[in-house]
C-alpha atoms as a PDB file:
ATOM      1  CA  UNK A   1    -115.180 -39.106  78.912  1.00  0.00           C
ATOM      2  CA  UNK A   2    -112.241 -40.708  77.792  1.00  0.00           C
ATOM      3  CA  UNK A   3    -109.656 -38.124  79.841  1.00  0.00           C
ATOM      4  CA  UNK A   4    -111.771 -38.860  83.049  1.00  0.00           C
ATOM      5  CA  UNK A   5    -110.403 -42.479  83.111  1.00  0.00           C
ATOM      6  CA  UNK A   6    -107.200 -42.264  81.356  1.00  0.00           C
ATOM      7  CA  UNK A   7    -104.308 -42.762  84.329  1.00  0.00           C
ATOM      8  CA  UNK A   8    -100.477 -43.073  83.423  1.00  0.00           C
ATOM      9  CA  UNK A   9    -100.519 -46.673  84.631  1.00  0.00           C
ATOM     10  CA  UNK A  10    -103.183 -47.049  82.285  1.00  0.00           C
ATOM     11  CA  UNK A  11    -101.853 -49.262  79.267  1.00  0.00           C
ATOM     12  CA  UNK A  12    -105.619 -49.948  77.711  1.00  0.00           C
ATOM     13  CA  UNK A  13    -108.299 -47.020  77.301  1.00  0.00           C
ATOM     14  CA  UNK A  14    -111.399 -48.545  75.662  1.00  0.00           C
ATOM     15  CA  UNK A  15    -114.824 -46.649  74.702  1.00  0.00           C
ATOM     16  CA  UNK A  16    -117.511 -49.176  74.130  1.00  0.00           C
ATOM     17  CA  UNK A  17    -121.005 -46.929  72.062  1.00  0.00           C
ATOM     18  CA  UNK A  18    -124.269 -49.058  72.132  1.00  0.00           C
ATOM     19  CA  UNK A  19    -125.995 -48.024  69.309  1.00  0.00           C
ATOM     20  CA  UNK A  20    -129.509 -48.047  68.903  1.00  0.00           C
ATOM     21  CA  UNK A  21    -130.170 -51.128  65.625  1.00  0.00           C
ATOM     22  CA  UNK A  22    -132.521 -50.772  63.122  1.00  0.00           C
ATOM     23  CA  UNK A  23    -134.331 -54.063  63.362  1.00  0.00           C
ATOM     24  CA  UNK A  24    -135.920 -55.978  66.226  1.00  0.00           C
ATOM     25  CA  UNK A  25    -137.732 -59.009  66.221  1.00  0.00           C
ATOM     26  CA  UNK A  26    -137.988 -59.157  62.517  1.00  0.00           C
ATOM     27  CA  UNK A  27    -139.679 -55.359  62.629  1.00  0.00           C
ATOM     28  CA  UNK A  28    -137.749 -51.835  61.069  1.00  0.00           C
ATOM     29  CA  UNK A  29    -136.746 -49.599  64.091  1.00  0.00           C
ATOM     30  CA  UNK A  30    -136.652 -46.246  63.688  1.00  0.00           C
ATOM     31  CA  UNK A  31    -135.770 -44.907  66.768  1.00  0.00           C
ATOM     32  CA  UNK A  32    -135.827 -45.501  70.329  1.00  0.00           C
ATOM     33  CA  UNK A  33    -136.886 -43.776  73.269  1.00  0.00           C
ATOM     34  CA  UNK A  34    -135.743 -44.390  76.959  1.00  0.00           C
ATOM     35  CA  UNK A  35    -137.330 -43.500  80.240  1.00  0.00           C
ATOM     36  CA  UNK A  36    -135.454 -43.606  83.127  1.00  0.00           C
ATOM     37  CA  UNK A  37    -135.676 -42.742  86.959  1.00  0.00           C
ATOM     38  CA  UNK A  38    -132.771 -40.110  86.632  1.00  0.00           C
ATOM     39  CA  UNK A  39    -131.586 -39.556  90.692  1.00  0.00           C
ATOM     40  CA  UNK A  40    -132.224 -43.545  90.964  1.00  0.00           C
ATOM     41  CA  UNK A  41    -130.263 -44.193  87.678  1.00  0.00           C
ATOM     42  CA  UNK A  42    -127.380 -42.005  88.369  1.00  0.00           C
ATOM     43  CA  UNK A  43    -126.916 -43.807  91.638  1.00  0.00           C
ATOM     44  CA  UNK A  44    -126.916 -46.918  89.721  1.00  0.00           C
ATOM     45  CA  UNK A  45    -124.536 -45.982  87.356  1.00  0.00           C
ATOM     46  CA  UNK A  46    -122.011 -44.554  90.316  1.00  0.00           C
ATOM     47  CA  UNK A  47    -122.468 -48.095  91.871  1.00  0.00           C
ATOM     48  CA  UNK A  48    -121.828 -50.112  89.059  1.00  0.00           C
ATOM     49  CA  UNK A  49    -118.410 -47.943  88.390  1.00  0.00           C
ATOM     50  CA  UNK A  50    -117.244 -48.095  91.765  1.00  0.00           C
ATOM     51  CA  UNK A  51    -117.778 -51.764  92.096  1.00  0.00           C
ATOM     52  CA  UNK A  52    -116.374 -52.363  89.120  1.00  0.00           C
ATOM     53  CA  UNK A  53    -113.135 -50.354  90.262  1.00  0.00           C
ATOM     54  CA  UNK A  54    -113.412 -52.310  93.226  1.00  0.00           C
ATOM     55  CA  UNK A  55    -113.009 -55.578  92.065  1.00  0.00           C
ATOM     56  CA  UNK A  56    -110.653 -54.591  89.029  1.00  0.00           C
ATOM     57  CA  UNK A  57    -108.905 -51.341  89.723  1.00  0.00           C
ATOM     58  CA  UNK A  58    -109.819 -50.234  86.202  1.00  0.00           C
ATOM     59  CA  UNK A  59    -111.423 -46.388  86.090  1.00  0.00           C
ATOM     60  CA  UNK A  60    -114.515 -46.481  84.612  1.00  0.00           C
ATOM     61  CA  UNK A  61    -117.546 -43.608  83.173  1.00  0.00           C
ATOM     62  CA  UNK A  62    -120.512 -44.465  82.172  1.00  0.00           C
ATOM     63  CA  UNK A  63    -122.794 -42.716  80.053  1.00  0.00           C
ATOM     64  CA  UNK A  64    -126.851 -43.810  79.189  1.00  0.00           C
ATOM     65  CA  UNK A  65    -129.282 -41.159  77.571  1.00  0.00           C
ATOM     66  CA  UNK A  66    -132.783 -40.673  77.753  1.00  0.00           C
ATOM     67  CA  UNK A  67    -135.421 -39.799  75.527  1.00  0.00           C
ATOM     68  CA  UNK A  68    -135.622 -40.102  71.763  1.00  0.00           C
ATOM     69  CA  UNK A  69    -132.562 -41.916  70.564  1.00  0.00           C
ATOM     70  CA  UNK A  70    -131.874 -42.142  66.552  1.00  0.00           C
ATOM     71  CA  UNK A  71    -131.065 -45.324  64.408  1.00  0.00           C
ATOM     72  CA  UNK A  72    -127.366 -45.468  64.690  1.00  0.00           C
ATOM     73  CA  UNK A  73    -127.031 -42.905  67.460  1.00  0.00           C
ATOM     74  CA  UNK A  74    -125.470 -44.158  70.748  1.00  0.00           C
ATOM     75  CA  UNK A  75    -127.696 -44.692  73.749  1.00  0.00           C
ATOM     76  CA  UNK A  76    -124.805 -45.571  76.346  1.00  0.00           C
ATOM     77  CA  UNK A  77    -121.023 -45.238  76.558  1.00  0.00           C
ATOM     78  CA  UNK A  78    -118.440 -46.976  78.830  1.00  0.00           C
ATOM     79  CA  UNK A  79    -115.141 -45.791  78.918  1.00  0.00           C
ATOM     80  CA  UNK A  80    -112.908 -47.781  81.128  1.00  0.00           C
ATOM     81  CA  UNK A  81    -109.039 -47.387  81.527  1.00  0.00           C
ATOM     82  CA  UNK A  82    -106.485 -50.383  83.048  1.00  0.00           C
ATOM     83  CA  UNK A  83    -103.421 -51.135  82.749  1.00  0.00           C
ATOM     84  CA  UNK A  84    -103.612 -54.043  80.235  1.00  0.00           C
ATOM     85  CA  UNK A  85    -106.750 -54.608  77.658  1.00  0.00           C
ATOM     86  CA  UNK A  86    -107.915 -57.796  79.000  1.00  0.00           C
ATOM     87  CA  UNK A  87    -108.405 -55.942  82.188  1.00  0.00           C
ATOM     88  CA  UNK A  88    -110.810 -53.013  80.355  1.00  0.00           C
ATOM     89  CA  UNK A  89    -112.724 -55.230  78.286  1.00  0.00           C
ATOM     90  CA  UNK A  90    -113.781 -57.467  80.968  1.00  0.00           C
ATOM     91  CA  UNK A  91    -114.670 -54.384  82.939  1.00  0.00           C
ATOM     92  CA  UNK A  92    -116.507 -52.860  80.104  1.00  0.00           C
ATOM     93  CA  UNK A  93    -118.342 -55.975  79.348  1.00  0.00           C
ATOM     94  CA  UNK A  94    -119.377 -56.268  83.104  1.00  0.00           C
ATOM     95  CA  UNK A  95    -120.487 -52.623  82.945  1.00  0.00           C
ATOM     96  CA  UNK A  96    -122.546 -53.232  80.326  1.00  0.00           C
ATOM     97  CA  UNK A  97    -124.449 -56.676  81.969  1.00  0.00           C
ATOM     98  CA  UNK A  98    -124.807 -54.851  85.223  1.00  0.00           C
ATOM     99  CA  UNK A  99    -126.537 -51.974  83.209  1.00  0.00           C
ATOM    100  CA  UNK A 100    -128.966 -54.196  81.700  1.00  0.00           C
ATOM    101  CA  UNK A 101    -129.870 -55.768  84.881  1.00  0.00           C
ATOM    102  CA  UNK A 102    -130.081 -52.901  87.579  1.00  0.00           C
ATOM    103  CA  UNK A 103    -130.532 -49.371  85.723  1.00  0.00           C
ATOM    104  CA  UNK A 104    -133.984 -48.203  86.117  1.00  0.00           C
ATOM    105  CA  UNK A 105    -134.220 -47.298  81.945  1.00  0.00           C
ATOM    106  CA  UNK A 106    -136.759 -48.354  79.901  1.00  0.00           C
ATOM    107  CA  UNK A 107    -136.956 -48.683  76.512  1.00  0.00           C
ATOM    108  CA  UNK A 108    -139.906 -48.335  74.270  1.00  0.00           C
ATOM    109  CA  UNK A 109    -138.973 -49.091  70.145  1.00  0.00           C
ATOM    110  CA  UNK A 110    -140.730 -46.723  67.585  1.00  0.00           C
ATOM    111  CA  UNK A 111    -140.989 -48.731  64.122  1.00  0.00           C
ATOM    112  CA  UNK A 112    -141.645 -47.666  60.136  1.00  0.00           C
ATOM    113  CA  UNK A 113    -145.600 -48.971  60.264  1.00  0.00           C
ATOM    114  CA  UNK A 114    -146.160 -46.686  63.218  1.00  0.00           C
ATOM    115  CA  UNK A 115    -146.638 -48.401  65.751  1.00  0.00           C
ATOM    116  CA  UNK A 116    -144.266 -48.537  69.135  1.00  0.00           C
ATOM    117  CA  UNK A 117    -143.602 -50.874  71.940  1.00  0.00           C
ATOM    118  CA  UNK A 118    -142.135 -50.810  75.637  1.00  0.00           C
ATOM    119  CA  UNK A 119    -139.795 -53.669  75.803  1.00  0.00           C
ATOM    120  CA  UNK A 120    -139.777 -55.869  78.861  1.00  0.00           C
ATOM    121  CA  UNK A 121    -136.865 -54.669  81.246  1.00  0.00           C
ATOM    122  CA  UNK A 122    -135.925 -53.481  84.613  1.00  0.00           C
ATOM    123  CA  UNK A 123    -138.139 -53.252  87.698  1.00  0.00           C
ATOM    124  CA  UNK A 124    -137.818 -51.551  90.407  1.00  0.00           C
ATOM    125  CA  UNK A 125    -138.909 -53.828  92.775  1.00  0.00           C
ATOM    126  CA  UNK A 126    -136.444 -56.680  91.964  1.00  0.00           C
ATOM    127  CA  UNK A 127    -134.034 -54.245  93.494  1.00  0.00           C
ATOM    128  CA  UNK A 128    -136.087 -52.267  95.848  1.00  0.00           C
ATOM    129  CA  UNK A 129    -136.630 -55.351  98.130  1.00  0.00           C
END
């Protein structure tokens, strides 16, 4: 991912992995599973990177799985390259709040007494109207 946004004016490459924790809300994780709406979401994500290079210049690749997702295993990557670092975190930082606003992936948590949860998140309709 890394070589897709590396440029030679590029003086900052930064990969940012959200991992998946092992605690939420005072419960033991053990592993998370995400949903998505795959065509929708890979529009999304295509958006998000080419507003982001838009605004910033930066190249940016984005990354989010789907289904079962381990404790400690990453469930999205953003690579961004600019040319200075203050440049590619800001753009990896907006990447990441503009992923956990509009991308249509949900997220239900799986936990050590057995039992699982859907987590509030992203509607469709917010960004359908």
């Amino acid at each position: 991912m890394a070589a897709r946004i590396s440029r030679p004016e590029s003086g900052a490459v930064l990969v940012f992995s959200g991992l998946v924790r092992n605690e939420h809300n005072q419960k033991t994780v053990l592993a998370v599973t995400y949903d998505a709406h795959v065509v929708l979401a890979q529009e999304v994500l295509k958006q998000i990177c080419t507003e982001i290079h838009s605004r910033t210049g930066a190249q940016i690749a984005i990354a989010h799985r789907t289904g079962p997702v381990a404790v400690g295993e990453a469930s999205v990557i953003i690579a961004v390259g600019a040319p200075h670092r203050a440049e590619a975190y800001e753009a990896s930082r907006t990447a990441l709040e503009e992923i956990k606003t509009r991308l249509p992936v949900w997220k239900k948590e799986h936990y050590e007494d057995g039992e699982s949860q859907w987590l509030p998140g992203h509607s469709l309709r917010t960004h359908a109207e």
